[in-house]
PDB file of N, CA and C in Angstrom:
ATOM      1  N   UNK A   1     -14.430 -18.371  21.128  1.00  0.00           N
ATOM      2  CA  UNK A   1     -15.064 -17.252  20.454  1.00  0.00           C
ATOM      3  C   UNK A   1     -16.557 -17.538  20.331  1.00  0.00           C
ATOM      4  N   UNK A   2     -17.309 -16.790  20.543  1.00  0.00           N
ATOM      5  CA  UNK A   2     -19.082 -16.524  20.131  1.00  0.00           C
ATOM      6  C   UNK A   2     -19.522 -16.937  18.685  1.00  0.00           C
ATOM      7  N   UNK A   3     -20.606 -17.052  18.671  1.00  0.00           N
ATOM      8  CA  UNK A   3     -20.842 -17.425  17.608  1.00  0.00           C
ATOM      9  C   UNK A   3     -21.503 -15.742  16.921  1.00  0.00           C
ATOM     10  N   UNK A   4     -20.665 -15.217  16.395  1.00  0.00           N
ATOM     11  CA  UNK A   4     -21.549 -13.817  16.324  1.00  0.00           C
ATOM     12  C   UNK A   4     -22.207 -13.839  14.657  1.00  0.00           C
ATOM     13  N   UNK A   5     -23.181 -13.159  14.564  1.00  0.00           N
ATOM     14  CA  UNK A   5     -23.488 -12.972  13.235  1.00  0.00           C
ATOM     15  C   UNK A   5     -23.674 -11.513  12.986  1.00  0.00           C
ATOM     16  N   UNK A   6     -23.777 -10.773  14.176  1.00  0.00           N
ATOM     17  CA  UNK A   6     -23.240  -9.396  13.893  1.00  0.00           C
ATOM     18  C   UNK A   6     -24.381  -8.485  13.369  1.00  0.00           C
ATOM     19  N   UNK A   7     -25.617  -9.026  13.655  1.00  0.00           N
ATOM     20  CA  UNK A   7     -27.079  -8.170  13.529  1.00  0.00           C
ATOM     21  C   UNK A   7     -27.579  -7.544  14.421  1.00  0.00           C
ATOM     22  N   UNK A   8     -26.494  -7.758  15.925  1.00  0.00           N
ATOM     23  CA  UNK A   8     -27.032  -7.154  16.998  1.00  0.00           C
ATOM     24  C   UNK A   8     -26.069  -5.997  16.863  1.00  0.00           C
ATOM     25  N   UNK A   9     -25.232  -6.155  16.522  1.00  0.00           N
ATOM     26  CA  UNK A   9     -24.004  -4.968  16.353  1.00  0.00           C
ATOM     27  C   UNK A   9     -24.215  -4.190  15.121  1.00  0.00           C
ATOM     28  N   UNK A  10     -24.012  -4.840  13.861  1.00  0.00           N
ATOM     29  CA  UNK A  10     -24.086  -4.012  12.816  1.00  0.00           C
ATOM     30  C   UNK A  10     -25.710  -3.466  11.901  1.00  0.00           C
ATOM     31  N   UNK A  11     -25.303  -2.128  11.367  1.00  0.00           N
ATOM     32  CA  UNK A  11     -26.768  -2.528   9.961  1.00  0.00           C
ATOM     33  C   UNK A  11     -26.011  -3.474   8.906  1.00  0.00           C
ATOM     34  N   UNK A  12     -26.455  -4.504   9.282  1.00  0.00           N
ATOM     35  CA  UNK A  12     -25.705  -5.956   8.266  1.00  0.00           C
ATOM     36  C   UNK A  12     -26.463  -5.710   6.667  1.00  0.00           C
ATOM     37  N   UNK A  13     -26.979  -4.737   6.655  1.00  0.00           N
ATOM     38  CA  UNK A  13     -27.284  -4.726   4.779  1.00  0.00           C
ATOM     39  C   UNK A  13     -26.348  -3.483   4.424  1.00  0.00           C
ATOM     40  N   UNK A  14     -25.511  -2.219   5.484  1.00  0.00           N
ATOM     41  CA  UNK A  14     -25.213  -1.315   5.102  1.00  0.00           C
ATOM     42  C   UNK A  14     -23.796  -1.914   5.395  1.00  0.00           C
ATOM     43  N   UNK A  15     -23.297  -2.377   5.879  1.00  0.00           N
ATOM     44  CA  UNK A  15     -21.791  -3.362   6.296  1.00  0.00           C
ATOM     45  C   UNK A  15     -21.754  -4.420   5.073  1.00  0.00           C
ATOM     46  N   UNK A  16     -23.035  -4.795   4.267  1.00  0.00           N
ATOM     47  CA  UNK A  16     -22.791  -5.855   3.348  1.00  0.00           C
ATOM     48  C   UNK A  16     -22.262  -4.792   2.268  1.00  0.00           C
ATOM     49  N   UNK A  17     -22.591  -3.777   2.064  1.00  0.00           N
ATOM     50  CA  UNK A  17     -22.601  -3.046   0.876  1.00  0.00           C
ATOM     51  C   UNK A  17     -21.476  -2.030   0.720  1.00  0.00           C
ATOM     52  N   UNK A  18     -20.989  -1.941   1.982  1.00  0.00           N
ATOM     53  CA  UNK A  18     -19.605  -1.259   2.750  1.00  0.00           C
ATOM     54  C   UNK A  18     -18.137  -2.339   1.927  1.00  0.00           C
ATOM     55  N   UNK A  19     -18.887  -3.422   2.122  1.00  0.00           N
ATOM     56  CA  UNK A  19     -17.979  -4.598   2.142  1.00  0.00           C
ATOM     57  C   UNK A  19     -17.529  -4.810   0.678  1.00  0.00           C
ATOM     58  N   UNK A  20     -18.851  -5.055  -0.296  1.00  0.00           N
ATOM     59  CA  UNK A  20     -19.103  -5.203  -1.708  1.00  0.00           C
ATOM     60  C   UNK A  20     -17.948  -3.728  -2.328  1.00  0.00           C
ATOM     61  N   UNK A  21     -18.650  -2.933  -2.243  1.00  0.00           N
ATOM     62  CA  UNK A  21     -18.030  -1.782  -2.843  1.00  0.00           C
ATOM     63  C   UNK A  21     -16.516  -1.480  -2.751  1.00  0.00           C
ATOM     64  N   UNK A  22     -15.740  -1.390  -1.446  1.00  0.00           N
ATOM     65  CA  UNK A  22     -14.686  -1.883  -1.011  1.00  0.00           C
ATOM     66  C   UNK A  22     -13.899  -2.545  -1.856  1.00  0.00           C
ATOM     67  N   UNK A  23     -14.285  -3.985  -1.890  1.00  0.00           N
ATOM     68  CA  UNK A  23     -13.801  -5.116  -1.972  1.00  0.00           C
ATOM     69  C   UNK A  23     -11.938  -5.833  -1.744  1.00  0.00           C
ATOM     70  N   UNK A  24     -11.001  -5.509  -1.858  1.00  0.00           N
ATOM     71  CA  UNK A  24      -9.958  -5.721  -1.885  1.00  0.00           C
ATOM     72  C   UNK A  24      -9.870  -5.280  -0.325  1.00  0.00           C
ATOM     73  N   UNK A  25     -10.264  -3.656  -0.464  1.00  0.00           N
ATOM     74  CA  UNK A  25      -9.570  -2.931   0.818  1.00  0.00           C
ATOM     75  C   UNK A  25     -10.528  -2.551   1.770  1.00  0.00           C
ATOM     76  N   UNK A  26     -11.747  -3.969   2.059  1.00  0.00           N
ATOM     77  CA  UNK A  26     -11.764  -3.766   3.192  1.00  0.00           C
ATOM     78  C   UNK A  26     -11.360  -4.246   4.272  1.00  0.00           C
ATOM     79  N   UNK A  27     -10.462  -4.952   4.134  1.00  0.00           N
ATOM     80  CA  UNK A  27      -9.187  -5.528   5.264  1.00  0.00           C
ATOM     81  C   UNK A  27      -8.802  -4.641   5.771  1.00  0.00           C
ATOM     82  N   UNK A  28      -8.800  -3.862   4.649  1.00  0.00           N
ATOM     83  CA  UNK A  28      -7.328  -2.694   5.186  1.00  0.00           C
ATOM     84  C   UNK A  28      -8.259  -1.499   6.081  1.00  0.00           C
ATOM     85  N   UNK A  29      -9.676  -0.994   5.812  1.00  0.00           N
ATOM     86  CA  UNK A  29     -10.328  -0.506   6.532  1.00  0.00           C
ATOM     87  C   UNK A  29     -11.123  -1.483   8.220  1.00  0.00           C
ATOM     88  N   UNK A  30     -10.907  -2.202   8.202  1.00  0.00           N
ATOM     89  CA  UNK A  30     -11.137  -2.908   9.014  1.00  0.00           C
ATOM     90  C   UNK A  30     -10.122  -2.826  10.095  1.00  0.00           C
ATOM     91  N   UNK A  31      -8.322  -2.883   9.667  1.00  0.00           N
ATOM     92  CA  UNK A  31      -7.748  -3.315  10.335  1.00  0.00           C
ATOM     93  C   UNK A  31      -7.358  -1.975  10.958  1.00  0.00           C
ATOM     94  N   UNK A  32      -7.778  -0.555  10.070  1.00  0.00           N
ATOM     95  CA  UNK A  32      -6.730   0.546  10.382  1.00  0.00           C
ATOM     96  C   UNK A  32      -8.205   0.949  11.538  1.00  0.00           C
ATOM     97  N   UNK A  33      -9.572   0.820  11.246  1.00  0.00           N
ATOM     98  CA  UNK A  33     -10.327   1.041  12.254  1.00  0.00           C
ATOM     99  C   UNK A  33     -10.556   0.025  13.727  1.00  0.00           C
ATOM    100  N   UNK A  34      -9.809  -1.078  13.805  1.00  0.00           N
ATOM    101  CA  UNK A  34      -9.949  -1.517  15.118  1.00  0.00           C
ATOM    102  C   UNK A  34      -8.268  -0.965  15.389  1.00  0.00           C
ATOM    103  N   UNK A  35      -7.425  -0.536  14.936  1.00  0.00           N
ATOM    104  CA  UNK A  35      -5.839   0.107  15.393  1.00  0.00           C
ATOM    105  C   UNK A  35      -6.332   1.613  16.155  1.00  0.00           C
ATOM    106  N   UNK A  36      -7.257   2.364  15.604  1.00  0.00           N
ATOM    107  CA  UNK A  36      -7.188   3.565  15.775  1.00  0.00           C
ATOM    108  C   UNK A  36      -8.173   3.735  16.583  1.00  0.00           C
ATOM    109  N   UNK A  37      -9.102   2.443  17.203  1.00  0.00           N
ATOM    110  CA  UNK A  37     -10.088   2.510  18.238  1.00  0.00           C
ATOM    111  C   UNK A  37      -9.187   1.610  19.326  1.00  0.00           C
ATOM    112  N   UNK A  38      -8.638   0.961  19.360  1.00  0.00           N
ATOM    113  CA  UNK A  38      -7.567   0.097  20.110  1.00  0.00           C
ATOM    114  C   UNK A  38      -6.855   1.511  21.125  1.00  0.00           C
ATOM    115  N   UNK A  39      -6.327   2.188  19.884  1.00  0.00           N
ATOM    116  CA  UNK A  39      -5.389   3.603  20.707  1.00  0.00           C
ATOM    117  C   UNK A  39      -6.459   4.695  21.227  1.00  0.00           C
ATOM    118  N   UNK A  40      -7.267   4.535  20.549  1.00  0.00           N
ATOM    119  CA  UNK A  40      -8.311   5.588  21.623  1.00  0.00           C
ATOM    120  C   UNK A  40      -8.934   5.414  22.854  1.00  0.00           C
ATOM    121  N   UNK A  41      -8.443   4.059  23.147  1.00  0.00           N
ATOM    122  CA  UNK A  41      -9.313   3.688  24.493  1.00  0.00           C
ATOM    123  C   UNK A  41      -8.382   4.777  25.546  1.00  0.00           C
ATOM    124  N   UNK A  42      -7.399   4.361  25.526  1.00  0.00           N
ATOM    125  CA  UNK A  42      -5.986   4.955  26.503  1.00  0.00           C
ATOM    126  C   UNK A  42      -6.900   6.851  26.605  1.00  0.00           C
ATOM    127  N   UNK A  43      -6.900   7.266  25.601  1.00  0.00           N
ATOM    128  CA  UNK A  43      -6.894   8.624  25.481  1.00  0.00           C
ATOM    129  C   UNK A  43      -8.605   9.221  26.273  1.00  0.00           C
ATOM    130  N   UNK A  44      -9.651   8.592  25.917  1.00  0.00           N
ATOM    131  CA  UNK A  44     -10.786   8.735  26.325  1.00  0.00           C
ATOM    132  C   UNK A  44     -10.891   8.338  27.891  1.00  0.00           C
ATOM    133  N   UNK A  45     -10.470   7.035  28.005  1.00  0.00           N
ATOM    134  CA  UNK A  45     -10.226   7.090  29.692  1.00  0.00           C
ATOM    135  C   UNK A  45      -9.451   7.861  30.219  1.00  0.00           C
ATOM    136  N   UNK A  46      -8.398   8.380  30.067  1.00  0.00           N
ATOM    137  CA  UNK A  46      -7.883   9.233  30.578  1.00  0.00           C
ATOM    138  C   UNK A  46      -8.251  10.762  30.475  1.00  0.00           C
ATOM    139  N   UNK A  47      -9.443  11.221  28.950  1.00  0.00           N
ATOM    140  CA  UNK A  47      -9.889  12.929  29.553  1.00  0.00           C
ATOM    141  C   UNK A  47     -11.429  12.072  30.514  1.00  0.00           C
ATOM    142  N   UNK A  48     -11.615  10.826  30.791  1.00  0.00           N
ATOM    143  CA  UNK A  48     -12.572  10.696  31.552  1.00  0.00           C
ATOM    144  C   UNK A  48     -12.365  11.110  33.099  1.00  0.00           C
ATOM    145  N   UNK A  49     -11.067  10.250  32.904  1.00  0.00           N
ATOM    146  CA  UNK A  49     -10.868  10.408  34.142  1.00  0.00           C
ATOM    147  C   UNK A  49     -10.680  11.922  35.000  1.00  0.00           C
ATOM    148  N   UNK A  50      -9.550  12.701  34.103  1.00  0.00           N
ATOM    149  CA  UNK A  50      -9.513  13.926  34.563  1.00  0.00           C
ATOM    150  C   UNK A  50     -10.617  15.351  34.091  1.00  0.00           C
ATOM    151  N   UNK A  51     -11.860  14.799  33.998  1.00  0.00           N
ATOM    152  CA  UNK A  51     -13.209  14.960  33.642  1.00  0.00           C
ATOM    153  C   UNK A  51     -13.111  16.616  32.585  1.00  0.00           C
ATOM    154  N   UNK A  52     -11.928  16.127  31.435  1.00  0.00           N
ATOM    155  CA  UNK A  52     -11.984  16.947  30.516  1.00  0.00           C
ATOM    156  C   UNK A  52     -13.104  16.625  29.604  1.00  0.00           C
ATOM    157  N   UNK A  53     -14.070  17.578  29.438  1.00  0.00           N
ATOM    158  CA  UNK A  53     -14.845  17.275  29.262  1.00  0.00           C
ATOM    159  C   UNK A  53     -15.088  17.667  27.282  1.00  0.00           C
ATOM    160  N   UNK A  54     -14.260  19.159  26.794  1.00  0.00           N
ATOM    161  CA  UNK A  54     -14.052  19.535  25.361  1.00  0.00           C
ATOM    162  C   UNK A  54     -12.973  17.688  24.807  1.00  0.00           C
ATOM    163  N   UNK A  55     -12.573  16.881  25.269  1.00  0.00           N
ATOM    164  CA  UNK A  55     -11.890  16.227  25.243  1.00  0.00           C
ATOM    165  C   UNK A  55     -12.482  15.153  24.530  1.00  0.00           C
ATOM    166  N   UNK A  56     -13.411  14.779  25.885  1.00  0.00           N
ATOM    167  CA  UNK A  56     -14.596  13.524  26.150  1.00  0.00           C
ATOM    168  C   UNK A  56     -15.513  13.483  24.735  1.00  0.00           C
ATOM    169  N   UNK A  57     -15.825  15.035  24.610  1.00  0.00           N
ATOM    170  CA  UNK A  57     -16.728  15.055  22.924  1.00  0.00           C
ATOM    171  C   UNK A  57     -15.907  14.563  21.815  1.00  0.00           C
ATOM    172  N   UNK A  58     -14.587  15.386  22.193  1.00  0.00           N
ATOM    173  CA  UNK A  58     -13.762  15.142  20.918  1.00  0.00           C
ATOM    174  C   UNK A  58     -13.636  13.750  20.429  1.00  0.00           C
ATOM    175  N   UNK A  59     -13.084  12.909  21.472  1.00  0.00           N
ATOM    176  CA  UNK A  59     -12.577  12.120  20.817  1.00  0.00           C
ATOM    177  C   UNK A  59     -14.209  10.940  20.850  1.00  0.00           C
ATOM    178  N   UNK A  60     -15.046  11.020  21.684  1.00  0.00           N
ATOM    179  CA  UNK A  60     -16.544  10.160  21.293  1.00  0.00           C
ATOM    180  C   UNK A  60     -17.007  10.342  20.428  1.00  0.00           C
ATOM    181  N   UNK A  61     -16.903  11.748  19.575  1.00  0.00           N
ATOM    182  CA  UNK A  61     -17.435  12.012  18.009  1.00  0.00           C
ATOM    183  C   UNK A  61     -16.479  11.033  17.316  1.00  0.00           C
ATOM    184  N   UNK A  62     -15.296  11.394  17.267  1.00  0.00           N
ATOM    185  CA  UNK A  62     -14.598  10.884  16.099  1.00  0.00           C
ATOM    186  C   UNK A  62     -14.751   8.825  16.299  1.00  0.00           C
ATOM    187  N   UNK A  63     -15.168   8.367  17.269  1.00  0.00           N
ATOM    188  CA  UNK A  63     -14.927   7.169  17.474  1.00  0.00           C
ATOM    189  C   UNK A  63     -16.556   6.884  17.288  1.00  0.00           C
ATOM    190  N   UNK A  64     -17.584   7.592  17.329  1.00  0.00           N
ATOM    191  CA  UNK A  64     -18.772   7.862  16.935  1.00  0.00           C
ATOM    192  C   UNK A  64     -18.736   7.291  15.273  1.00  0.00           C
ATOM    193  N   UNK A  65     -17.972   8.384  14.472  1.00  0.00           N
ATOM    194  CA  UNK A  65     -18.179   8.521  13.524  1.00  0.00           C
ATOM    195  C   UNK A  65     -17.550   7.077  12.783  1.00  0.00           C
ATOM    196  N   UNK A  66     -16.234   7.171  12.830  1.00  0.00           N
ATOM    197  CA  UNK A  66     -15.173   5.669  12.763  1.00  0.00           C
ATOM    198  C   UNK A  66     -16.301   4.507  12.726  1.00  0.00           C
ATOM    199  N   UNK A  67     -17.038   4.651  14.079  1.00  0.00           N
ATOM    200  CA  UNK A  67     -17.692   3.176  14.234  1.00  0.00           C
ATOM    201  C   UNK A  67     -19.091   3.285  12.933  1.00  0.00           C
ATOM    202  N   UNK A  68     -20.223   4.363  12.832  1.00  0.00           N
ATOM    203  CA  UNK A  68     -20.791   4.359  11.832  1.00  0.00           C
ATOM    204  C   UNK A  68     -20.611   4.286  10.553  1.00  0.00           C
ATOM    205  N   UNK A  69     -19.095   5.028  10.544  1.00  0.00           N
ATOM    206  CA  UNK A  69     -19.073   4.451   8.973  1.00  0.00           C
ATOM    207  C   UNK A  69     -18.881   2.540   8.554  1.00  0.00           C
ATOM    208  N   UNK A  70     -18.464   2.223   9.558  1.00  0.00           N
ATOM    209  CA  UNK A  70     -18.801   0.614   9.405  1.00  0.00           C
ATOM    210  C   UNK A  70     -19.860   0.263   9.565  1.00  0.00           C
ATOM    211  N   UNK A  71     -20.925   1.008   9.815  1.00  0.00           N
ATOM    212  CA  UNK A  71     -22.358   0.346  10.508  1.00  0.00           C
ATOM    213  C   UNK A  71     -22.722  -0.149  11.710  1.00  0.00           C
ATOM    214  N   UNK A  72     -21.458  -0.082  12.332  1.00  0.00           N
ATOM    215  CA  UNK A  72     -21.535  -0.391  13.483  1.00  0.00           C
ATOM    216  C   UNK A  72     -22.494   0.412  14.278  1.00  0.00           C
ATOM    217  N   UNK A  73     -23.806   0.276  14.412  1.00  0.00           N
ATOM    218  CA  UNK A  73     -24.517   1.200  14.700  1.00  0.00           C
ATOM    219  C   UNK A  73     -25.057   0.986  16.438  1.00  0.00           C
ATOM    220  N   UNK A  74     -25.162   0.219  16.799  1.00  0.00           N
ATOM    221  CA  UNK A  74     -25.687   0.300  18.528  1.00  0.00           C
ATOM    222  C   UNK A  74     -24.058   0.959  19.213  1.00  0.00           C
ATOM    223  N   UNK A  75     -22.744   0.403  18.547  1.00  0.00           N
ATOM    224  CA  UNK A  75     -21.815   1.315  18.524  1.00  0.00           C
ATOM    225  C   UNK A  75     -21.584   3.077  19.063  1.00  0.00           C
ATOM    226  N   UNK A  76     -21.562   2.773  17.770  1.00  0.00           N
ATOM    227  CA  UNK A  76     -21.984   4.704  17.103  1.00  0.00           C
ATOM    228  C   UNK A  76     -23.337   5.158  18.271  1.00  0.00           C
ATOM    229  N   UNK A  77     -24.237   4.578  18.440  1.00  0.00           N
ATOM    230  CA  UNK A  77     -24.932   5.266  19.571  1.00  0.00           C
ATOM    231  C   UNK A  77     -24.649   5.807  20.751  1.00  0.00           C
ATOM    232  N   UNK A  78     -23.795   4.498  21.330  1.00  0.00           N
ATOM    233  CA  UNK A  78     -23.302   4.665  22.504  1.00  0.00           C
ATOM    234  C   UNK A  78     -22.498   5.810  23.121  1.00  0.00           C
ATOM    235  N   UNK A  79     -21.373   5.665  21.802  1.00  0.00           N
ATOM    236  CA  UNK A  79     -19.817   6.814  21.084  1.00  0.00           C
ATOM    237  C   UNK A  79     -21.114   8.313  21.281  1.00  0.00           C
ATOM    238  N   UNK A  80     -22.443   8.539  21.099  1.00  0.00           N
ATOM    239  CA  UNK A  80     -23.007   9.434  20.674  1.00  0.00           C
ATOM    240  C   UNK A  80     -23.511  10.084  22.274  1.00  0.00           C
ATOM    241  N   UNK A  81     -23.637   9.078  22.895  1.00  0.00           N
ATOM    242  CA  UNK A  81     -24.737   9.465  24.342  1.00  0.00           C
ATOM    243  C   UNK A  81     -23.014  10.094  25.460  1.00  0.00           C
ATOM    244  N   UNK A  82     -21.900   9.437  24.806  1.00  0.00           N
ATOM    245  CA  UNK A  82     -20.761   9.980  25.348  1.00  0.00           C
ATOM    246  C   UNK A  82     -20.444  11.342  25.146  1.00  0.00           C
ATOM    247  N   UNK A  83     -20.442  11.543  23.885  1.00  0.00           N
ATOM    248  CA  UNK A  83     -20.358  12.656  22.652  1.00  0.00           C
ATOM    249  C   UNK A  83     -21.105  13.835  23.614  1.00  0.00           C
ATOM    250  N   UNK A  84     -22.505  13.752  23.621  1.00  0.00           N
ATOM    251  CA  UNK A  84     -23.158  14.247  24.246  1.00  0.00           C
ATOM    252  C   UNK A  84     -22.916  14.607  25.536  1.00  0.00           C
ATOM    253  N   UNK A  85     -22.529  13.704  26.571  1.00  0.00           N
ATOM    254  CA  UNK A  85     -22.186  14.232  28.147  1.00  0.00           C
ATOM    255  C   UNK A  85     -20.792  15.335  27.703  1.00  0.00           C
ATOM    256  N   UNK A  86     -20.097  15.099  26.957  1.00  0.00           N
ATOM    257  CA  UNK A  86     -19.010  15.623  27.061  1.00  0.00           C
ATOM    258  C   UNK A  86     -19.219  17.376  26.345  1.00  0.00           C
ATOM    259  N   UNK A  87     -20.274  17.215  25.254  1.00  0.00           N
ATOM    260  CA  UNK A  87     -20.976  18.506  25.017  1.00  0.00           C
ATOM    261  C   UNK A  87     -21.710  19.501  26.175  1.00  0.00           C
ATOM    262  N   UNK A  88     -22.170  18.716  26.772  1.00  0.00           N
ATOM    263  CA  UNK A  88     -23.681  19.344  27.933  1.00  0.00           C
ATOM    264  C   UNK A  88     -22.170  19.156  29.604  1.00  0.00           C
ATOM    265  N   UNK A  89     -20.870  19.139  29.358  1.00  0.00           N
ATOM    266  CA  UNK A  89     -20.113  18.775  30.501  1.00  0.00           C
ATOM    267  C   UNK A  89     -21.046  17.913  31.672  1.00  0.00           C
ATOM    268  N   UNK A  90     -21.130  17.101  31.219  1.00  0.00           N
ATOM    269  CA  UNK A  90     -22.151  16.132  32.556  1.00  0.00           C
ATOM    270  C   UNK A  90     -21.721  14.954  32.228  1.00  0.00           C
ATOM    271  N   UNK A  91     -20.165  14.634  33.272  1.00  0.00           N
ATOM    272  CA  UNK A  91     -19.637  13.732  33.136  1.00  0.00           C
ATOM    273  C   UNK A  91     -19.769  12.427  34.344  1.00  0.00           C
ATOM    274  N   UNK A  92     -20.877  12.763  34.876  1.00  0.00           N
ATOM    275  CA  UNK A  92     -21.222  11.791  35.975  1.00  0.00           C
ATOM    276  C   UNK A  92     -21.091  10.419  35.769  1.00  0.00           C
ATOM    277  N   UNK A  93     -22.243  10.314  35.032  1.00  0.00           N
ATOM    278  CA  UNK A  93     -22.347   8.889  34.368  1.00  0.00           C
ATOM    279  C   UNK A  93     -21.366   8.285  33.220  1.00  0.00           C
ATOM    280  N   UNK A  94     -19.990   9.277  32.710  1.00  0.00           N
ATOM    281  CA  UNK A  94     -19.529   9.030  31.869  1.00  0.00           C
ATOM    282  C   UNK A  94     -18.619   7.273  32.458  1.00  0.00           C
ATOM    283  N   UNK A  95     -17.925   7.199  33.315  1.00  0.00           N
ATOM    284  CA  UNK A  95     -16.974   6.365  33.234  1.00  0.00           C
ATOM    285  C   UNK A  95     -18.120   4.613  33.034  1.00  0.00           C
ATOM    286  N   UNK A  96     -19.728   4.793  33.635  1.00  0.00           N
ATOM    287  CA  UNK A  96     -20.247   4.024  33.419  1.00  0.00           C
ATOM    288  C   UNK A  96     -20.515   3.530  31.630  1.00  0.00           C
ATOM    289  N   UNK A  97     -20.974   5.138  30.595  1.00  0.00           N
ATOM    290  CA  UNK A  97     -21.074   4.734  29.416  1.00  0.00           C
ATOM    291  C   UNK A  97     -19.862   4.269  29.230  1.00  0.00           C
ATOM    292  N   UNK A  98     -18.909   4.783  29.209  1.00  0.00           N
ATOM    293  CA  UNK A  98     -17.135   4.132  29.286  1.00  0.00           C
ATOM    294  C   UNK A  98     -17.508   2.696  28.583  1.00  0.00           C
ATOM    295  N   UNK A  99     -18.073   2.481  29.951  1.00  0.00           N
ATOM    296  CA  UNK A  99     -17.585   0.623  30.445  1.00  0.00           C
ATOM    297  C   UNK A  99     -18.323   0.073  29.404  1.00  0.00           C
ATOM    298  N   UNK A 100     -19.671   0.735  29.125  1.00  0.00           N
ATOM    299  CA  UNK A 100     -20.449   0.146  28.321  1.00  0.00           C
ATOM    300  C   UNK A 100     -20.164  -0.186  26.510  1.00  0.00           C
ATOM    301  N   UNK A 101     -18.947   1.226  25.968  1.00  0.00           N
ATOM    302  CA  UNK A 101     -18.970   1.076  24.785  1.00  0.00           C
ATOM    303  C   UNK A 101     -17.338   0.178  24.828  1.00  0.00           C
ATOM    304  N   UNK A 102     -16.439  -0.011  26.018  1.00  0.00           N
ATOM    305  CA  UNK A 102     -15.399  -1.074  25.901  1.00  0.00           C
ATOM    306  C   UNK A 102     -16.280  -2.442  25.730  1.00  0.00           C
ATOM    307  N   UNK A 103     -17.759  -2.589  26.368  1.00  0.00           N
ATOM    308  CA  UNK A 103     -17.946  -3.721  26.266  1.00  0.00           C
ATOM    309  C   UNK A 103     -18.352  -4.184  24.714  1.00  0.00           C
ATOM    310  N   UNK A 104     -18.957  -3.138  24.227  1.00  0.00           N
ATOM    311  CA  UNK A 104     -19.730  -3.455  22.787  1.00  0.00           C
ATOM    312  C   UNK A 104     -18.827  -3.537  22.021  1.00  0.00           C
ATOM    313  N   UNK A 105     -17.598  -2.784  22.127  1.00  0.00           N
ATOM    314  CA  UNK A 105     -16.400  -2.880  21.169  1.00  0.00           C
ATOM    315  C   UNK A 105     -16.024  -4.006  21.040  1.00  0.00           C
ATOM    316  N   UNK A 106     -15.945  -4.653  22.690  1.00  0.00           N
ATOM    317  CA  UNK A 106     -15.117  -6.288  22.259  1.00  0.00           C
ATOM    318  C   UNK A 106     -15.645  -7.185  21.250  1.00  0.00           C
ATOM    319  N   UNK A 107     -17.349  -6.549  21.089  1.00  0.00           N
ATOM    320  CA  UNK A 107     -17.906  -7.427  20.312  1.00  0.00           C
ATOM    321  C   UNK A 107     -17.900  -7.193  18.954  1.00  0.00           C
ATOM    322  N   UNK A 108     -18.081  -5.739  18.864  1.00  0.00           N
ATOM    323  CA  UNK A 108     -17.724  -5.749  17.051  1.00  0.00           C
ATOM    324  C   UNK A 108     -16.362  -5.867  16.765  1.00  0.00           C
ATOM    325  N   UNK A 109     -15.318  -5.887  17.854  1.00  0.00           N
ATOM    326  CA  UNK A 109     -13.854  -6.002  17.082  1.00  0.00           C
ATOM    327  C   UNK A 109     -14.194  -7.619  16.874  1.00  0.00           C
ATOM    328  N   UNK A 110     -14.485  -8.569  17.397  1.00  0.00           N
ATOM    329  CA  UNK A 110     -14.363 -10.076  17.521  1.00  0.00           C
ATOM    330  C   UNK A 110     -15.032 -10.281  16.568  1.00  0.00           C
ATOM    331  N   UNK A 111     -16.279  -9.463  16.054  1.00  0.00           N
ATOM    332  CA  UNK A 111     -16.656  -9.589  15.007  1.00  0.00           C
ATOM    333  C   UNK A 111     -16.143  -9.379  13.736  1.00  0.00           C
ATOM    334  N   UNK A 112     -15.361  -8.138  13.761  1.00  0.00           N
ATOM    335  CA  UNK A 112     -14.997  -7.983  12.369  1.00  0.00           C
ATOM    336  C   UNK A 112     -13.285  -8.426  12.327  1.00  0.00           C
ATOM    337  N   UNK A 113     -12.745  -9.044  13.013  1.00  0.00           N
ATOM    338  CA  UNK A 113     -11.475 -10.165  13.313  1.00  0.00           C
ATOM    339  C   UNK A 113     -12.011 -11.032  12.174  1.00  0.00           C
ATOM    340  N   UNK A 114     -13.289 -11.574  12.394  1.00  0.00           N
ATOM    341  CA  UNK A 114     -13.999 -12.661  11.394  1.00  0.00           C
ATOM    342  C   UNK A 114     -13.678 -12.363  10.077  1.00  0.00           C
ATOM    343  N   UNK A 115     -13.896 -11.131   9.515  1.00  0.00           N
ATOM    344  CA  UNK A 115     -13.921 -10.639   8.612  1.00  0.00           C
ATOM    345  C   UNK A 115     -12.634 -10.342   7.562  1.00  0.00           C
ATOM    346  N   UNK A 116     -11.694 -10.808   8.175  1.00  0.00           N
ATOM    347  CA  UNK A 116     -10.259  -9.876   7.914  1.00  0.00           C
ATOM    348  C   UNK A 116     -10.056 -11.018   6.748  1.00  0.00           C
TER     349      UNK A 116
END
């Protein structure tokens, strides 16, 4: 495992305060948001693939949103520039952002694994 500290991934003062306020249950938000981004991969590659595009927004907002409310914010950007192709149907470049927000994910899930 990396040595992550999670400043390249998160706003680490809005994730500290996420965390504080929480307190007991943010395990439990932690664990039900890497379950419900885990099952969205399946669903987003697949309206990628068949270049549904009302689909592609749908579900990049909601995995948009999921990831900001943790702070996960270079995240949430990414989830946003998807969001977007799938609004404006300009799914060219989508399977590339794809690749890009499976990659950032591995890193805030490994990150917040730490956390549990």
């Amino acid at each position: 495992m990396s040595n992550l500290n999670g400043s390249e991934l998160f706003d680490i003062e809005a994730f500290d305060t996420l965390k504080d306020v929480m307190e007991d249950e943010f395990k439990d938000l932690i664990s039900l948001y890497l379950n419900d981004s885990d099952n969205r991969f399946a669903a987003l590659e697949q309206a990628i693939e068949i270049k549904d595009a009302p689909q592609v927004k749908e579900l990049a907002h909601s995995f948009k949103g999921a990831s900001a409310n943790l702070a996960a914010t270079s995240l949430a950007e990414l989830c946003f520039k998807l969001e977007k192709m799938g609004g404006d149907n300009q799914l060219n470049d989508a399977p590339n952002v794809y690749l890009e927000i499976k990659s950032q994910y591995a890193l805030v899930k490994e990150f917040l694994e730490t956390q549990i």
